[in-house]
Protein backbone atom coordinates (compact mmCIF):
# COMPACT_ATOMS: atom_id res chain seq x y z
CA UNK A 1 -25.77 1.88 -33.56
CA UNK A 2 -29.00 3.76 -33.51
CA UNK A 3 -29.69 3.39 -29.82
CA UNK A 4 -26.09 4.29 -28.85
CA UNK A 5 -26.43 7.64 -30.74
CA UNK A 6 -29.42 8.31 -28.66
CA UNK A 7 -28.53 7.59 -25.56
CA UNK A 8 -25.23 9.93 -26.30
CA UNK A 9 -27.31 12.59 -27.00
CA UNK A 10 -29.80 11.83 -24.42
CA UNK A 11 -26.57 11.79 -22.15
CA UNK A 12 -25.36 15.65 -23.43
CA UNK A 13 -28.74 16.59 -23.42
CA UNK A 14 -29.03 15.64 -19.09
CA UNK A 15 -25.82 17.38 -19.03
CA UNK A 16 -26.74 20.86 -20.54
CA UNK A 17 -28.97 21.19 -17.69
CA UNK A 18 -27.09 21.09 -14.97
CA UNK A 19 -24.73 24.35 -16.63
CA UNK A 20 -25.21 27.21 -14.79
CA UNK A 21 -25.01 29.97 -17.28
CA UNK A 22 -24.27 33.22 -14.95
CA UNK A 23 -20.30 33.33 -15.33
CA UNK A 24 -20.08 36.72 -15.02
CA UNK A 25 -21.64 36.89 -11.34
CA UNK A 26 -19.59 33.55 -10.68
CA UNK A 27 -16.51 34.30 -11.61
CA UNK A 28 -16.89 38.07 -10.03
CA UNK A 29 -18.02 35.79 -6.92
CA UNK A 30 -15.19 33.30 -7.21
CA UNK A 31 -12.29 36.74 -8.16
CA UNK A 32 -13.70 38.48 -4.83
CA UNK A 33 -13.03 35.51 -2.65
CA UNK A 34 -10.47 35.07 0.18
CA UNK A 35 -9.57 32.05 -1.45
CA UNK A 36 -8.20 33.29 -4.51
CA UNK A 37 -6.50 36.35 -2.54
CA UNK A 38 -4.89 33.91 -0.78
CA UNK A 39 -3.44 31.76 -4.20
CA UNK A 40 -2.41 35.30 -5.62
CA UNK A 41 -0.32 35.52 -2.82
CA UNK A 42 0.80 31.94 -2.92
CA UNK A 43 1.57 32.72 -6.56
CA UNK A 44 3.65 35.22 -6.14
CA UNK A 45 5.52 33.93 -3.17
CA UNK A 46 6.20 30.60 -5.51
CA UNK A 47 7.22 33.21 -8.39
CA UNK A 48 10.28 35.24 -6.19
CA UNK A 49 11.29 32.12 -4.61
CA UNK A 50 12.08 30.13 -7.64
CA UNK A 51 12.74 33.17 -9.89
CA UNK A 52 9.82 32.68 -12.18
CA UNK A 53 7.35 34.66 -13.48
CA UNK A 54 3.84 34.75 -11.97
CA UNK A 55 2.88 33.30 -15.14
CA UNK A 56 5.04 30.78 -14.54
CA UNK A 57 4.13 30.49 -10.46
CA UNK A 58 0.17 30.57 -11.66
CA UNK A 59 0.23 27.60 -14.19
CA UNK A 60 2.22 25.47 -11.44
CA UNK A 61 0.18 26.21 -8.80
CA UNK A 62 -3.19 25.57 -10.80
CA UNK A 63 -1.04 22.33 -12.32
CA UNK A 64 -0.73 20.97 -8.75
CA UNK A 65 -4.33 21.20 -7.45
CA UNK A 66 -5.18 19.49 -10.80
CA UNK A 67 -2.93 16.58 -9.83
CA UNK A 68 -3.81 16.08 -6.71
CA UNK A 69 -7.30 16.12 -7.57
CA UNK A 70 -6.79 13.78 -10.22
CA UNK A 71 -5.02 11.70 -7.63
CA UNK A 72 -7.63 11.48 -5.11
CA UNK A 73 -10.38 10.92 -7.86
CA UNK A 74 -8.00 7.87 -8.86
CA UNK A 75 -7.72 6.88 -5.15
CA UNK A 76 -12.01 7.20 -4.72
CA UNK A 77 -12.57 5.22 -7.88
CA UNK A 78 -9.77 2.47 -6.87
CA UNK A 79 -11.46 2.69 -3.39
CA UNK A 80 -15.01 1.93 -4.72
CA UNK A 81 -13.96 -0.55 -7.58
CA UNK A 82 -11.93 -2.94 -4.82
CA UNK A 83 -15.31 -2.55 -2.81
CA UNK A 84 -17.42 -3.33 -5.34
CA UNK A 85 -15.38 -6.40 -6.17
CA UNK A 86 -15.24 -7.46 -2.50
CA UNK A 87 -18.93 -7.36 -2.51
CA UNK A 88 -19.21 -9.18 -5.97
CA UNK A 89 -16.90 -11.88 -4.64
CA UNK A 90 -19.48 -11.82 -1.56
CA UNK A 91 -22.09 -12.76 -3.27
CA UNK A 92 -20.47 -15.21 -5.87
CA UNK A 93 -19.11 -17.28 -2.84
CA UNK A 94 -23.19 -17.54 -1.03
């Protein structure tokens, strides 16, 4: 049990090093951006056309790039896992 709570903590610990602490600049960055002129638009576009409000247009729009993120992050996993297993099989059958 001891060794698991150190390698946690050893795990958070890698992990708080790779945060890059400047929000402010990035998200000043990130506001100033074509991109995100572009989704404001997109937002409001989404808002008029199904009578929403850009509240409601913003949370479906950020909603939707989650999933399909989440779906190709499923897809690369699945992708690498039957790999993996082909490879595993590979080597079983030698």
């Amino acid at each position: 049990m001891e060794s698991i709570q150190l390698l946690n903590t050893a795990i958070i610990k890698s992990k708080e090093k790779k945060i890059n602490n400047s929000y402010e600049e990035r998200l000043t960055k990130i506001n100033n951006s074509p991109a995100i002129e572009a989704i404001n638009k997109s937002v409001s576009i989404l808002a008029e056309s199904q009578n929403i409000s850009r509240d409601q247009a913003a949370l479906q729009v950020i909603e939707a790039i989650r999933e399909l993120d989440n779906i190709w992050s499923d897809y690369v996993t699945m992708e690498g896992i039957d790999r993996l297993k082909a490879m595993l099989q590979g080597d079983f059958n030698h």
